[in-house]
N, C-alpha and C. Protein backbone atom coordinates (compact mmCIF):
# COMPACT_ATOMS: atom_id res chain seq x y z
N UNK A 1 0.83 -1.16 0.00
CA UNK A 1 0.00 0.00 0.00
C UNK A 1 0.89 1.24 0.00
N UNK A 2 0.72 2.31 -0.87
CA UNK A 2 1.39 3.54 -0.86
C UNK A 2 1.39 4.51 0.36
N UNK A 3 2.51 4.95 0.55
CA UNK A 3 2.26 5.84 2.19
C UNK A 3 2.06 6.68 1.36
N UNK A 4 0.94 7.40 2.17
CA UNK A 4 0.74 8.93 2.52
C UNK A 4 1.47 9.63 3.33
N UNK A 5 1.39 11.48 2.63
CA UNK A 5 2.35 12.37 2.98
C UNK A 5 1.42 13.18 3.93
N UNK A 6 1.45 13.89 5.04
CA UNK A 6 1.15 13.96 6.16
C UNK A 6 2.27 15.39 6.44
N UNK A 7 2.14 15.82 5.98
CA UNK A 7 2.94 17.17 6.47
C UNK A 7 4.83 16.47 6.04
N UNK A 8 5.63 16.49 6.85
CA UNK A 8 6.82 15.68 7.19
C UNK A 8 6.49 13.93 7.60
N UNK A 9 5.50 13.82 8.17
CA UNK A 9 4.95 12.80 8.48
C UNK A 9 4.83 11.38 7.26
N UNK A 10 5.20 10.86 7.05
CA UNK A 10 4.22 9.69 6.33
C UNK A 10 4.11 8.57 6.68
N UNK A 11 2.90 8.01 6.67
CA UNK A 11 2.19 6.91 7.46
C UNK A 11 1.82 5.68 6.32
N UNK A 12 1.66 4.68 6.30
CA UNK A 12 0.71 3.60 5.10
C UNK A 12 -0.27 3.42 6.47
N UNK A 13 -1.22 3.54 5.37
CA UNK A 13 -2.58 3.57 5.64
C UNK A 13 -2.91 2.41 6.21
N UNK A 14 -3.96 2.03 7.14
CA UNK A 14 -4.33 0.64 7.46
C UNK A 14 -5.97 0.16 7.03
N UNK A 15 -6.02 -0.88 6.46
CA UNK A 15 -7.34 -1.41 5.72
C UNK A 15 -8.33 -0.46 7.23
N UNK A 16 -9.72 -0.16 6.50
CA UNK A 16 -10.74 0.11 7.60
C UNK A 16 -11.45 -1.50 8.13
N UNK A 17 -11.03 -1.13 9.57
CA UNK A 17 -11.76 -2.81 10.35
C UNK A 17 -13.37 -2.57 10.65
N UNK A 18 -13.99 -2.64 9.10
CA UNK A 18 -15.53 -2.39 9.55
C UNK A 18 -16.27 -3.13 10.28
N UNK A 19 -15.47 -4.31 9.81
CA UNK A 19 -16.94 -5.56 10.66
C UNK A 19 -16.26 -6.24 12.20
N UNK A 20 -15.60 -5.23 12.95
CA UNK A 20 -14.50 -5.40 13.70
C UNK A 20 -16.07 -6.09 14.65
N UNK A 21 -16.88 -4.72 15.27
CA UNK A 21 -17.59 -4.74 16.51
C UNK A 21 -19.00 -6.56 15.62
N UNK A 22 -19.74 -6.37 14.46
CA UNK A 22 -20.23 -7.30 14.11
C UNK A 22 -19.27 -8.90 14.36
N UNK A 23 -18.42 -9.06 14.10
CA UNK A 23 -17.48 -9.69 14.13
C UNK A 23 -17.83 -10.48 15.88
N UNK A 24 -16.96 -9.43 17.00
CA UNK A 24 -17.43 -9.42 17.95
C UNK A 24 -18.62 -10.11 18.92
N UNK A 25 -19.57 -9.71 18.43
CA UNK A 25 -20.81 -9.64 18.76
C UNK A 25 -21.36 -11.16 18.32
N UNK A 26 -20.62 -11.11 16.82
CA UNK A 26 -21.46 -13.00 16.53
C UNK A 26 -20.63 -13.73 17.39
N UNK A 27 -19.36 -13.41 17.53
CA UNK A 27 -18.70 -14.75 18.43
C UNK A 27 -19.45 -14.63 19.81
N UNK A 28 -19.66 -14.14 20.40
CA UNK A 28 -19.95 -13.81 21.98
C UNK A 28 -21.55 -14.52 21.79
N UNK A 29 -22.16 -15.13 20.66
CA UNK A 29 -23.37 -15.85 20.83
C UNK A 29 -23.30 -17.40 20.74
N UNK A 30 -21.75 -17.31 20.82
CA UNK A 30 -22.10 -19.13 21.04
C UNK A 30 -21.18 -19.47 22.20
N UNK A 31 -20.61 -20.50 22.48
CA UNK A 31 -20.07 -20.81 23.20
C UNK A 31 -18.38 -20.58 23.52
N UNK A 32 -17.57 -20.61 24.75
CA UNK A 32 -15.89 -19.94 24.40
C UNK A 32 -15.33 -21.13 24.48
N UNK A 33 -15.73 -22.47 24.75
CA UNK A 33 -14.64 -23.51 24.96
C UNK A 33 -14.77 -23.59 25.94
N UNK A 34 -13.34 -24.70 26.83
CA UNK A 34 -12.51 -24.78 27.54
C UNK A 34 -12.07 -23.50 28.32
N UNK A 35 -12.96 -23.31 29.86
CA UNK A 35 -11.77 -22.24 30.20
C UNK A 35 -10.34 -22.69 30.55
N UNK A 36 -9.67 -21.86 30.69
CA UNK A 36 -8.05 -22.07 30.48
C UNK A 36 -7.70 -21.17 31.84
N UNK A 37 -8.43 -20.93 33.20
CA UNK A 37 -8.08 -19.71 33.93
C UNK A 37 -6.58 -19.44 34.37
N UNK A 38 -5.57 -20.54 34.37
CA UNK A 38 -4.12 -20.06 34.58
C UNK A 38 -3.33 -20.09 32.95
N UNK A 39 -2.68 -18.89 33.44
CA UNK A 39 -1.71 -18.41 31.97
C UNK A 39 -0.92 -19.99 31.71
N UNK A 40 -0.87 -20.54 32.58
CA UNK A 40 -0.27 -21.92 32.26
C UNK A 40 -0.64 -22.77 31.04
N UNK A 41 -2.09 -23.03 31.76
CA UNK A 41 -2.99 -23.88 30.93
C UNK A 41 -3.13 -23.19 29.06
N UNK A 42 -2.89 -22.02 29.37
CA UNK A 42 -3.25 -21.08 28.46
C UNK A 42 -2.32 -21.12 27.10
N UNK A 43 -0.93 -21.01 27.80
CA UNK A 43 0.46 -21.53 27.02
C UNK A 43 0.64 -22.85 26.84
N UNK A 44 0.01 -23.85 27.18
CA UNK A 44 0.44 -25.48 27.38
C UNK A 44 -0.75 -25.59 25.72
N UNK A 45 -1.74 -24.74 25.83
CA UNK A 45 -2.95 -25.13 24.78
C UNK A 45 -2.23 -24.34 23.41
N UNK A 46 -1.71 -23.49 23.48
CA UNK A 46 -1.26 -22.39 22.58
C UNK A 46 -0.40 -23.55 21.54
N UNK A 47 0.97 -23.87 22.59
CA UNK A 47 1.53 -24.43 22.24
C UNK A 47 1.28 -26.05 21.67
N UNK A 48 0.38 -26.63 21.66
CA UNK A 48 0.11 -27.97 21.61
C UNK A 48 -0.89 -27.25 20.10
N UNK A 49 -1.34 -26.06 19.71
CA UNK A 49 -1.93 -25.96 18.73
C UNK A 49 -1.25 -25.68 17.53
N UNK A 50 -0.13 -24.67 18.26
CA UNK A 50 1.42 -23.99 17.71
C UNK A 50 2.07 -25.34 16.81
N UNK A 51 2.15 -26.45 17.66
CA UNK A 51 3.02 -27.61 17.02
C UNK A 51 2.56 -28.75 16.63
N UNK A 52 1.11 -28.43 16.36
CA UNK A 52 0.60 -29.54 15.62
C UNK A 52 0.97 -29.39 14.36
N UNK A 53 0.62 -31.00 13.48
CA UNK A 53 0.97 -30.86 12.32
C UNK A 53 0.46 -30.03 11.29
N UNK A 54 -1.32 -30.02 11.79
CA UNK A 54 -1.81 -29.16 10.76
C UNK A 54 -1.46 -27.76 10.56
N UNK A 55 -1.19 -27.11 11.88
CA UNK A 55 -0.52 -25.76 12.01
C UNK A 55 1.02 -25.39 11.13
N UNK A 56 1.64 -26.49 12.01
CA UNK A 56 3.25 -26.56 11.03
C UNK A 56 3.05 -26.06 9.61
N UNK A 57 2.06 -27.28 8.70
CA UNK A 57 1.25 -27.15 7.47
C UNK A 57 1.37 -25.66 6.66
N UNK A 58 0.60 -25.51 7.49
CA UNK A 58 0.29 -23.94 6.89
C UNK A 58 0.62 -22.81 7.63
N UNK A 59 1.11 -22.66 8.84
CA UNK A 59 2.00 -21.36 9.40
C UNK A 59 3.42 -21.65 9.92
N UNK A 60 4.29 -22.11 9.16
CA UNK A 60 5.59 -22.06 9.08
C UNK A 60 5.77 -21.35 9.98
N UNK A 61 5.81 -20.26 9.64
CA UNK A 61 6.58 -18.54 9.93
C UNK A 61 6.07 -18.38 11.47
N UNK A 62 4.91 -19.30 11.73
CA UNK A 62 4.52 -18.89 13.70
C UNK A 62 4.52 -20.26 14.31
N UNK A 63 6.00 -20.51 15.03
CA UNK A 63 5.88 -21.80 15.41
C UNK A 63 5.99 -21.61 16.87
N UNK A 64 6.63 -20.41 17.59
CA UNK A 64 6.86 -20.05 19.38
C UNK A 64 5.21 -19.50 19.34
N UNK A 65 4.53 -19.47 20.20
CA UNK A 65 4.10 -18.00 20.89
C UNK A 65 3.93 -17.74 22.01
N UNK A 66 4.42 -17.10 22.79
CA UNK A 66 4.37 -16.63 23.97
C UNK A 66 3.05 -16.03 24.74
N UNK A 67 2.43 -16.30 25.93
CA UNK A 67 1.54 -15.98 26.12
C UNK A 67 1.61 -14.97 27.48
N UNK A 68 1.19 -14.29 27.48
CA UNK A 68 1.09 -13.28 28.69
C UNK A 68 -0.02 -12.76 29.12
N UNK A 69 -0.18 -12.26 30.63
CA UNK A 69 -0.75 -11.77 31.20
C UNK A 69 -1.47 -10.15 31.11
N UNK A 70 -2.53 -9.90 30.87
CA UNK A 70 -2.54 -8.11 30.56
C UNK A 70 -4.11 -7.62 31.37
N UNK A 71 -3.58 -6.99 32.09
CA UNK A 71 -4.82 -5.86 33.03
C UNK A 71 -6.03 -5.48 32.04
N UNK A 72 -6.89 -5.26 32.22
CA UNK A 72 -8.35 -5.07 31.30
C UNK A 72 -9.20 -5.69 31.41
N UNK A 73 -9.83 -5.62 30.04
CA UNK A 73 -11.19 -6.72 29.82
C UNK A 73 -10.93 -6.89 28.01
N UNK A 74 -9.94 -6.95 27.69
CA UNK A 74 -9.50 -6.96 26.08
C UNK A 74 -8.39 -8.14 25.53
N UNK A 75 -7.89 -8.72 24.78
CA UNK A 75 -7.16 -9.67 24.34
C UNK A 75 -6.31 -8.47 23.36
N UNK A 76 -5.25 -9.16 23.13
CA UNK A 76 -4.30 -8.48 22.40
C UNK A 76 -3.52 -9.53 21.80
N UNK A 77 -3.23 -9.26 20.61
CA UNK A 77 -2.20 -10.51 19.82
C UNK A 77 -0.86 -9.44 18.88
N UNK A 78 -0.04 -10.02 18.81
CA UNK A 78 1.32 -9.01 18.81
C UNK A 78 2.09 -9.73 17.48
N UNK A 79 1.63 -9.48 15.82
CA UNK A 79 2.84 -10.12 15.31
C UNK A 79 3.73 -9.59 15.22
N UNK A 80 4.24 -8.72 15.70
CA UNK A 80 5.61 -8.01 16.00
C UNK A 80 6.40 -9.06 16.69
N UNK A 81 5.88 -9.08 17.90
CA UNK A 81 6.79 -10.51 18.86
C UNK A 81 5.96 -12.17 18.38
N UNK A 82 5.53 -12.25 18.50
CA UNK A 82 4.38 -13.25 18.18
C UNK A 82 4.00 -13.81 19.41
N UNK A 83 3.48 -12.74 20.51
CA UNK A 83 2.89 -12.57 21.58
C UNK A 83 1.02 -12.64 21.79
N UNK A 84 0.18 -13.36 22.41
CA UNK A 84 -0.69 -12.71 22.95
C UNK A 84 -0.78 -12.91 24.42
N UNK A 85 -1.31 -11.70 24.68
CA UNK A 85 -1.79 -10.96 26.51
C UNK A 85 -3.19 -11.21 26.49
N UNK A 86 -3.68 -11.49 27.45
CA UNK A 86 -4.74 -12.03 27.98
C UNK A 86 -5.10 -11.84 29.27
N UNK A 87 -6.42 -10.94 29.85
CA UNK A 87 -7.25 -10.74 31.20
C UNK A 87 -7.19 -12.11 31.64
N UNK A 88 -7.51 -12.58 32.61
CA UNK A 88 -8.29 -13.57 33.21
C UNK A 88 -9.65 -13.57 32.76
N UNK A 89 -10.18 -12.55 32.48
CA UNK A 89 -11.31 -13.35 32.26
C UNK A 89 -11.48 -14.11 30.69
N UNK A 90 -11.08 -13.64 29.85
CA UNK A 90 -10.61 -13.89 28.28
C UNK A 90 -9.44 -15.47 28.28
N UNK A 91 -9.51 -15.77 29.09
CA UNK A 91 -8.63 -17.13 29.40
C UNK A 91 -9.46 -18.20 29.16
N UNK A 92 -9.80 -18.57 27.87
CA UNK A 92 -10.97 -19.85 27.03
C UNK A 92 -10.18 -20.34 25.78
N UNK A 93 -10.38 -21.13 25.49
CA UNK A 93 -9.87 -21.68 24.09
C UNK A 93 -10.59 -21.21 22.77
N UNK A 94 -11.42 -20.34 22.34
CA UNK A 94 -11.99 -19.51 21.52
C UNK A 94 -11.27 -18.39 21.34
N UNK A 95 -10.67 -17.55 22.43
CA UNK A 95 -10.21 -16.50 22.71
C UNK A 95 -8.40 -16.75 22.28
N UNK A 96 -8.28 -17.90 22.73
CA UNK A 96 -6.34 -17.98 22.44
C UNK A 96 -6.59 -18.52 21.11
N UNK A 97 -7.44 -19.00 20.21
CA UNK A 97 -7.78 -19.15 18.85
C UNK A 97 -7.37 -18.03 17.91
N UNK A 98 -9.10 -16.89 18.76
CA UNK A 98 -8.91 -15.58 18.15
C UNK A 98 -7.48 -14.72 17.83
N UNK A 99 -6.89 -15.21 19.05
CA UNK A 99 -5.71 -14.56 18.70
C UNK A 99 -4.77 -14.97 18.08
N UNK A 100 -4.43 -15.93 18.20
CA UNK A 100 -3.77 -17.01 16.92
C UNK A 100 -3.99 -16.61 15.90
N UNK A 101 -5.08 -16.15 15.21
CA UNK A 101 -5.49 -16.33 14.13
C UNK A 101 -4.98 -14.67 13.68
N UNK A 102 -5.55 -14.24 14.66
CA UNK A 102 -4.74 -12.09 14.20
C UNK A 102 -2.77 -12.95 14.17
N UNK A 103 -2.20 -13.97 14.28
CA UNK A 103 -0.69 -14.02 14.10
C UNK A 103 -0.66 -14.27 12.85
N UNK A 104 -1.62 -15.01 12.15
CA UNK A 104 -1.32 -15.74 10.86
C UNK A 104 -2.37 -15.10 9.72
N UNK A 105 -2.87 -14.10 10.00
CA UNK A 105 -3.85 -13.44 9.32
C UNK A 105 -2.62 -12.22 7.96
N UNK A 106 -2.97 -12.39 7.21
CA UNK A 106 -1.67 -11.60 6.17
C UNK A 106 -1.85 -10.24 6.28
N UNK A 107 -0.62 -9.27 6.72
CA UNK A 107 -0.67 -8.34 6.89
C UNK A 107 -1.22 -7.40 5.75
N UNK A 108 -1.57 -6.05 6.00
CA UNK A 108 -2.20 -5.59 4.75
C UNK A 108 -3.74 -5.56 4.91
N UNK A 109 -4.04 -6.85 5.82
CA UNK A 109 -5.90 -7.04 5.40
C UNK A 109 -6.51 -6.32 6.58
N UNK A 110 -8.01 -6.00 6.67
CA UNK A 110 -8.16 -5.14 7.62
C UNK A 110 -8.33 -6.51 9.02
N UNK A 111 -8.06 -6.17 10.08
CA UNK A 111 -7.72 -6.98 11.27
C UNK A 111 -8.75 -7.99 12.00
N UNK A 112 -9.91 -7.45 11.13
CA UNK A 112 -11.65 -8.33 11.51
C UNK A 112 -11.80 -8.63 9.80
N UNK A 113 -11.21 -7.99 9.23
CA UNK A 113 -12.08 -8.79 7.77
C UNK A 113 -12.15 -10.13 6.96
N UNK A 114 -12.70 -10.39 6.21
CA UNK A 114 -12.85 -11.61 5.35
C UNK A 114 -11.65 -12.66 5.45
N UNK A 115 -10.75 -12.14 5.46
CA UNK A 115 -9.92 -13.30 5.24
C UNK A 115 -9.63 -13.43 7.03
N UNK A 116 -9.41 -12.25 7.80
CA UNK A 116 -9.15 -12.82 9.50
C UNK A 116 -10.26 -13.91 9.78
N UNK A 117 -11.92 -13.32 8.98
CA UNK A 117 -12.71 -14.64 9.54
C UNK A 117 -12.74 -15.89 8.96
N UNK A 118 -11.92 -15.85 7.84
CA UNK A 118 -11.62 -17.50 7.16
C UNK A 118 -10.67 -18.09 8.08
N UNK A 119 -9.66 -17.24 8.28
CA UNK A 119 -8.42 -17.88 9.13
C UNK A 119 -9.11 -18.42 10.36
N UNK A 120 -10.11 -17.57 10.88
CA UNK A 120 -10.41 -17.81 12.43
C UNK A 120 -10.90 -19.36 12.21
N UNK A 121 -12.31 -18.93 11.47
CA UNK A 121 -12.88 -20.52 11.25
C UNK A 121 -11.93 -21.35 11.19
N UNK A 122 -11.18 -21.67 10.23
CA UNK A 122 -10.35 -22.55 10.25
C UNK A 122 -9.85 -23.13 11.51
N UNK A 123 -9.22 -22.53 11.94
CA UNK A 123 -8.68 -22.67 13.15
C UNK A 123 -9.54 -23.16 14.06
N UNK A 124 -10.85 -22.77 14.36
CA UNK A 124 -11.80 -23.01 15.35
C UNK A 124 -12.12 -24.46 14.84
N UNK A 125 -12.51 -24.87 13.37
CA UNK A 125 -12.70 -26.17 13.15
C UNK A 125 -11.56 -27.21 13.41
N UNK A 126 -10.32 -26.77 13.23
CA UNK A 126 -8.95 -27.90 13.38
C UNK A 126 -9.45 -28.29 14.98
N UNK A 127 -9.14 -27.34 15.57
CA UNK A 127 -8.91 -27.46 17.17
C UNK A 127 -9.96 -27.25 18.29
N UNK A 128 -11.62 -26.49 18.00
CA UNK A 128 -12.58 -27.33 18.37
C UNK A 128 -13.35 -27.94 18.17
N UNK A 129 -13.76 -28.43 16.86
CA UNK A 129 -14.31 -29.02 15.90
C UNK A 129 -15.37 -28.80 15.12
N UNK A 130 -15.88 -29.02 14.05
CA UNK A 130 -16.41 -28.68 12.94
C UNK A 130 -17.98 -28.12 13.58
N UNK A 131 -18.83 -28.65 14.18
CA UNK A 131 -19.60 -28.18 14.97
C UNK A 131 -19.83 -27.29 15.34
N UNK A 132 -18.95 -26.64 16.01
CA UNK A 132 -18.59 -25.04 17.08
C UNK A 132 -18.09 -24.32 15.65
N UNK A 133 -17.38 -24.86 14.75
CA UNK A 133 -17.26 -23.49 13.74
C UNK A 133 -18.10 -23.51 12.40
N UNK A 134 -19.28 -24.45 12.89
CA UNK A 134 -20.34 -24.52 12.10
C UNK A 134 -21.36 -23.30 12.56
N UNK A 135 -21.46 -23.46 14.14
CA UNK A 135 -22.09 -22.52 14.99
C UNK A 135 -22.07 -21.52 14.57
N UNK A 136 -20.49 -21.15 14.74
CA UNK A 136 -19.53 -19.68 14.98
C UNK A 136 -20.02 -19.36 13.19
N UNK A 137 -19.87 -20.17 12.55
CA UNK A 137 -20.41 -19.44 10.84
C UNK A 137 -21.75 -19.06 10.61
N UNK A 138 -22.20 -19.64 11.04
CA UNK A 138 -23.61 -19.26 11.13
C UNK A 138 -24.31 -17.71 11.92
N UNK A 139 -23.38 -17.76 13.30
CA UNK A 139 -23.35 -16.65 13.49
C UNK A 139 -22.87 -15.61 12.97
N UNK A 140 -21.50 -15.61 12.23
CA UNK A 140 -20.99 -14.43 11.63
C UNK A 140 -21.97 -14.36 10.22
N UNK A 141 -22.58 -15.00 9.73
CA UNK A 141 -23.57 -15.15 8.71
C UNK A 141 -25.21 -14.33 9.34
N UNK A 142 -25.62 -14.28 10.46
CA UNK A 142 -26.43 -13.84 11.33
C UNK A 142 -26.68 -12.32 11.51
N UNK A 143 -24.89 -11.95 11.72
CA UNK A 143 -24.38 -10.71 12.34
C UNK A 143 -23.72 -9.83 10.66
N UNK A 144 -23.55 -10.31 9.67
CA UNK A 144 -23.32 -10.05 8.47
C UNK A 144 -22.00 -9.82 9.01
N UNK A 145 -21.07 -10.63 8.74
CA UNK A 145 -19.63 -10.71 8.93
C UNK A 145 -18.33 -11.78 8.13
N UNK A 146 -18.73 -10.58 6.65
CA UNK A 146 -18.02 -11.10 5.60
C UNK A 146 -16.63 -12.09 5.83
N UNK A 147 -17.12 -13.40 4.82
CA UNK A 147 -15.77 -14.57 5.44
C UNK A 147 -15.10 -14.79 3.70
N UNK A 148 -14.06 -14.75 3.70
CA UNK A 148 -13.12 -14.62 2.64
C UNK A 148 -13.51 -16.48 2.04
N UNK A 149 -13.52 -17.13 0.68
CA UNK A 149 -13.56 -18.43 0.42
C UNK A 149 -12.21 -18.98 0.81
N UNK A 150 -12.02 -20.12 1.24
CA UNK A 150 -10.90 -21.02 1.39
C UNK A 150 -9.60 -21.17 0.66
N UNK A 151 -8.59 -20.56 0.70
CA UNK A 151 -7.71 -20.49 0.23
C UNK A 151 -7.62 -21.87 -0.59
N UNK A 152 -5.96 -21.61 -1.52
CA UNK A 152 -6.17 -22.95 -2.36
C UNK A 152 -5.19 -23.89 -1.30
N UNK A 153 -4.42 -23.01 -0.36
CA UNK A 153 -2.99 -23.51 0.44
C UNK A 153 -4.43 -24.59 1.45
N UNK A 154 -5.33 -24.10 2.14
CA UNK A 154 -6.17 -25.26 2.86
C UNK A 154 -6.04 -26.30 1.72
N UNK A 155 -6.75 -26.15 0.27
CA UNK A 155 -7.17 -27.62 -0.01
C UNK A 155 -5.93 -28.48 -0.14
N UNK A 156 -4.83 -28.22 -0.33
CA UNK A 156 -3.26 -28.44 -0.91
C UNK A 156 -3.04 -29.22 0.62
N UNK A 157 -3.19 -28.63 1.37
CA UNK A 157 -3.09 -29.37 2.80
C UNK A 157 -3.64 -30.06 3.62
N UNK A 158 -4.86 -30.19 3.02
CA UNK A 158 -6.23 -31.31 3.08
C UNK A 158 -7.43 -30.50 3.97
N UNK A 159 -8.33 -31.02 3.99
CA UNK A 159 -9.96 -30.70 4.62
C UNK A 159 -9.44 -30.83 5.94
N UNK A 160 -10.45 -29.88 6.75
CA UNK A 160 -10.04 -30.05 8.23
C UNK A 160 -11.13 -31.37 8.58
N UNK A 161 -10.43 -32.03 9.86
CA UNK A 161 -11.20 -33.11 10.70
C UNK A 161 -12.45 -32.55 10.57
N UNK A 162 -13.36 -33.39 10.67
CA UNK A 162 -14.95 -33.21 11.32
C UNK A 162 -15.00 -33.54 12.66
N UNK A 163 -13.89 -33.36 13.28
CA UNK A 163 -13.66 -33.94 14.76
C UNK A 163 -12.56 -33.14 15.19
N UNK A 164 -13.22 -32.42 16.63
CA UNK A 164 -11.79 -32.19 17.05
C UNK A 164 -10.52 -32.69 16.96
N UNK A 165 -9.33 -31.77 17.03
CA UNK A 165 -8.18 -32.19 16.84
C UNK A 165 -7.84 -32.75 18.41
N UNK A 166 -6.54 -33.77 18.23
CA UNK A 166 -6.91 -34.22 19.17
C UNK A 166 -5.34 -33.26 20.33
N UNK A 167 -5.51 -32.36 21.09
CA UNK A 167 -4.60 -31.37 21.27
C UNK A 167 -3.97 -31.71 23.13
């Protein structure tokens, strides 16, 4: 994307995250998983999703991630470090998904859009199974929360389980 000139300033622009709050709103109507309430449990799940095969597969480039602790009521995912921070209360296996998925989401796209909610699904079907991101589609389908079609790198790497992964 071309930067813009800004006085002395120049910035590249960032996609607009329209369907950020819709987005939002459909996930919070189904279910979060597994709570995970110690950062432990939290990193032990990260990582066991981090180094599965199907992950390896298709995100090379994010094989650590570090998980941390953060004051609020908000989740945060960092591909700068390939960090996410996490409240206690945001400590579920939906939520360390969500953020997973902002690591491997291609920079450039807006941070809730079409392709973050293909990635998400995905992810939600590998590791809680086809069911829950049957749910979760239906809802973002509900809440009008445009989902990008399936890359060609999924079919190249096969169909996800119809069964949880086993993590």
């Amino acid at each position: 994307m071309p930067s813009q000139s800004l006085g002395t300033l120049r910035y590249a622009p960032y996609p607009r995250d329209s369907q950020r709050l819709r987005l939002y709103r459909a996930q919070d109507t189904v279910p979060s998983g597994q709570a995970l309430p110690e950062l432990e449990a939290c990193q032990l799940y990260v990582d066991r999703v981090t180094s599965s095969e199907w992950w390896r597969l298709r995100y090379p480039h994010v094989t650590r991630v570090k998980v941390h602790w953060r004051l609020g009521r908000t989740a945060v995912a960092s591909p700068m470090t390939n960090t996410i921070s996490l409240p206690r209360s945001l400590r579920t296996e939906r939520t360390n998904l969500h953020e997973l998925a902002h690591l491997v989401t291609p920079q450039g796209v807006a941070s809730h859009g079409p392709e973050y909610a293909r990635t998400y699904l995905d992810i939600v079907a590998q590791f809680m199974g086809s069911d829950f991101a049957q749910e979760l589609f239906q809802a973002f389908h509900t809440h009008r929360v445009r989902v990008a079609e399936p890359s060609s790198q999924e079919d190249r790497a096969g169909a996800t389980n119809s069964t949880r992964a086993d993590i």
